[in-house]
Protein backbone atom coordinates (compact mmCIF):
# COMPACT_ATOMS: atom_id res chain seq x y z
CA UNK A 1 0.39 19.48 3.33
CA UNK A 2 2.85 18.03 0.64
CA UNK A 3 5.43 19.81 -1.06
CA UNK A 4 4.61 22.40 -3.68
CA UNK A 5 3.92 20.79 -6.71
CA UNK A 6 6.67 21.68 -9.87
CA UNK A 7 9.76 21.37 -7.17
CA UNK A 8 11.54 19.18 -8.50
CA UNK A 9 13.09 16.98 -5.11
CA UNK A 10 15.36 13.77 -5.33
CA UNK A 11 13.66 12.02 -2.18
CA UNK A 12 16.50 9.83 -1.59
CA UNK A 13 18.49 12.78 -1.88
CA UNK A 14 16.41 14.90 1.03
CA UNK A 15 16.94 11.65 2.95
CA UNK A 16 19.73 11.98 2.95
CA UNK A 17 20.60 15.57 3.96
CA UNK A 18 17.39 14.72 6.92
CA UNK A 19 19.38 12.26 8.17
CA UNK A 20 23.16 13.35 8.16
CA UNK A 21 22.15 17.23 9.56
CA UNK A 22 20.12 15.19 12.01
CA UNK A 23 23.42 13.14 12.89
CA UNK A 24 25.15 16.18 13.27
CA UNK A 25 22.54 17.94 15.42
CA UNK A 26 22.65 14.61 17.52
CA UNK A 27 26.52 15.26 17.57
CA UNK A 28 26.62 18.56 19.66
CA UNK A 29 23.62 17.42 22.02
CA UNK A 30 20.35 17.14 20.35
CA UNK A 31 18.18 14.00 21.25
CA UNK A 32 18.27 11.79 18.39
CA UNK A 33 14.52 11.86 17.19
CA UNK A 34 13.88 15.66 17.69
CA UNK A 35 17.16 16.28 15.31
CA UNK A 36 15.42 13.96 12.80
CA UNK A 37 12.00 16.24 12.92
CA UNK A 38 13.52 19.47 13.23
CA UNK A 39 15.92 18.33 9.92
CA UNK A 40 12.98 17.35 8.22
CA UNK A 41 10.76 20.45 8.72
CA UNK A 42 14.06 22.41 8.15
CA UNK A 43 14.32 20.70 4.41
CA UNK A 44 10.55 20.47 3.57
CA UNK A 45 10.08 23.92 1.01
CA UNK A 46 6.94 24.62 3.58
CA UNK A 47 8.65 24.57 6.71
CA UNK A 48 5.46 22.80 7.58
CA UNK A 49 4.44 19.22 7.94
CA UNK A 50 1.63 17.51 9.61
CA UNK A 51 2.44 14.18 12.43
CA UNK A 52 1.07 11.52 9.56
CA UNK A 53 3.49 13.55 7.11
CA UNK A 54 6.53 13.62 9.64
CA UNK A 55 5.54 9.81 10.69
CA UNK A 56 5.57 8.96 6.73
CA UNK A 57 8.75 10.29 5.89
CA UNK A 58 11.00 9.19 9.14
CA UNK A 59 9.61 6.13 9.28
CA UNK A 60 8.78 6.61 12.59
CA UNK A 61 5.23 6.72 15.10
CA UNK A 62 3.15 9.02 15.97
CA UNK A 63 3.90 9.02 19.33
CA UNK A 64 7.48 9.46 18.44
CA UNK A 65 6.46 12.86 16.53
CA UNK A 66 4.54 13.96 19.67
CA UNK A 67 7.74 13.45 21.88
CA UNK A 68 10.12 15.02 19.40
CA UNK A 69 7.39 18.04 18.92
CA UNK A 70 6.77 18.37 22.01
CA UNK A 71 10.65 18.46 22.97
CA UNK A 72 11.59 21.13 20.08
CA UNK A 73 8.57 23.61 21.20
CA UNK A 74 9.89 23.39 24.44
CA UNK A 75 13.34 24.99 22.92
CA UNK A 76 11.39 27.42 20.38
CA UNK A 77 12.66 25.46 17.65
CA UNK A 78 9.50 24.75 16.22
CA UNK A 79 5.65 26.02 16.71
CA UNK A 80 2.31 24.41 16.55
CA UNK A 81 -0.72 25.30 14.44
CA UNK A 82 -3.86 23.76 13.93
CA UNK A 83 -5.09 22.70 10.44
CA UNK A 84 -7.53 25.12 9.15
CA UNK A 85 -11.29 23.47 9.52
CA UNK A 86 -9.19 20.45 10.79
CA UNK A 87 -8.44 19.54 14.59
CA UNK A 88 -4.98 18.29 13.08
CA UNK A 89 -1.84 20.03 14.12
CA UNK A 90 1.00 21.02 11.41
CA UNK A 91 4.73 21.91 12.75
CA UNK A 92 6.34 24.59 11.74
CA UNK A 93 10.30 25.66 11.57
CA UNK A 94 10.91 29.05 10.97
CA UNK A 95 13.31 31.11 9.56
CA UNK A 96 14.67 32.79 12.57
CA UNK A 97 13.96 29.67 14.79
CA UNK A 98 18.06 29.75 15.53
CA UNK A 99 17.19 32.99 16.66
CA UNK A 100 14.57 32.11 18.71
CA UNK A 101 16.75 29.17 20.41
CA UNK A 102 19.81 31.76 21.49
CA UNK A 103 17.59 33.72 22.82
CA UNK A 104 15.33 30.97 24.94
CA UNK A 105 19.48 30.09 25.52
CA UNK A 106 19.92 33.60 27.00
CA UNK A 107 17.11 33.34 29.74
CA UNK A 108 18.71 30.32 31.01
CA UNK A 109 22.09 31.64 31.39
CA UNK A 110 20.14 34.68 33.79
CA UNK A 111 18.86 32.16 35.82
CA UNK A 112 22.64 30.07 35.93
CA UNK A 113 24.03 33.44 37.10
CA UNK A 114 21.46 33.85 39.85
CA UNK A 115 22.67 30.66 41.11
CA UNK A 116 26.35 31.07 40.66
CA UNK A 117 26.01 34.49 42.60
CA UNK A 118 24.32 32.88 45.89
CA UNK A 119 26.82 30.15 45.32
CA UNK A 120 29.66 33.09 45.60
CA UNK A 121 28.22 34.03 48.29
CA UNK A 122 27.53 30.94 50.38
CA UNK A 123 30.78 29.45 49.59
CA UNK A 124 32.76 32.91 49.94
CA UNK A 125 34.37 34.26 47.23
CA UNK A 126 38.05 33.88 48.22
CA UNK A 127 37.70 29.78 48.90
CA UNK A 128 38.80 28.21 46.29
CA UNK A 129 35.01 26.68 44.92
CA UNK A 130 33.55 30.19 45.36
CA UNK A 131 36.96 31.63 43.12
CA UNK A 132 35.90 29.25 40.79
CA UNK A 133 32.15 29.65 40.71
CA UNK A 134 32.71 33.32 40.59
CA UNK A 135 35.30 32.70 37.23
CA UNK A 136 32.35 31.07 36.16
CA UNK A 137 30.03 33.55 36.47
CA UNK A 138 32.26 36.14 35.09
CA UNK A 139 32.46 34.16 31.80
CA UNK A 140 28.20 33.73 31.36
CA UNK A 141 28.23 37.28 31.85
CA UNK A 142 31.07 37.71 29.18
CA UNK A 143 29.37 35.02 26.50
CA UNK A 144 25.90 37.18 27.87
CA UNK A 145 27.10 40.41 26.66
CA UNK A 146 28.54 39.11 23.24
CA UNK A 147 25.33 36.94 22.43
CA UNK A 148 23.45 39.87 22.67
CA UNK A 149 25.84 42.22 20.83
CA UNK A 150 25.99 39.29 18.41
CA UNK A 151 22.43 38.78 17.90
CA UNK A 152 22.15 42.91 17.23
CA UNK A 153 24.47 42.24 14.37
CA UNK A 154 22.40 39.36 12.93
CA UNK A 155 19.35 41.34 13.03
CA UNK A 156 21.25 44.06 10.88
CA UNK A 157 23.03 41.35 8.74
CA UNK A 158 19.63 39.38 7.95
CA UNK A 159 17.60 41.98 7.00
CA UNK A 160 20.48 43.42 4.50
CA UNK A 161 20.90 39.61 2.96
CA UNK A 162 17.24 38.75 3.02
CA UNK A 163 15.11 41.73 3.74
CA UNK A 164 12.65 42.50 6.53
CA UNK A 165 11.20 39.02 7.11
């Protein structure tokens, strides 16, 4: 699945960008070969590039692509398809797929929460740990409430810039 034919792409160029957004991805967490595939599905004009395509362009294994696949479906960054006719898979980014990894972000928080409130309660919540752990679970429940007030505003803001998508 190349790259539409007529777009006219520097490759050294795309590279480029792959590599220093993947740097930066790497930066606030990201293992290092995942940010390189997710950076390079998020600059192909598709959004969607087959393992030998991936492999080709990173310079990197197959079995590297599986890990860093498999690693970014875990976090609903990217999906899987098969290949029409083909037993092949093709990854795909999407275009809410930041979306989509707040929002896997959010269940994870719940089950923090759950956790910090038995900890409040096993430790007691005037000891000094259980003060703590329950400051702590004030503040997920704060950043809860805003990510989802937030992510109501997105929805309205995306579809006013870009239209139902």
């Amino acid at each position: 699945m190349a790259e539409p034919r007529g777009t006219a792409r520097d490759p050294e160029a795309v590279s480029r960008f792959v590599e220093h957004f993947a740097a930066q991805l790497v930066e606030a967490g990201l293992p290092r070969m995942p940010a390189r595939v997710f950076a390079a599905l998020l600059a192909s004009d598709t959004g969607l590039l087959t393992s030998a395509e991936l492999g080709g362009q990173l310079k990197i294994s197959p079995a590297a692509v599986s890990g860093a696949v498999r690693y970014l479906a875990q976090q609903h960054m990217v999906s899987r398809e098969r290949e029409p006719g083909s037993r092949r898979e093709r990854y795909r980014v999407h275009g809410d797929q930041w979306y989509e990894a707040l929002t896997n972000r959010e269940a994870v928080i719940r089950r923090w929460e759950d956790a910090l409130r038995e900890g409040v309660t096993s430790l007691g919540e005037q000891t000094p740990a259980g003060r703590r752990l329950a400051e702590t679970l004030a503040f997920l429940e704060f950043v809860e409430k805003e990510v989802e007030a937030m992510m109501e505003r997105w929805r309205a803001h995306r579809e006013e810039r870009f239209g139902r998508g």
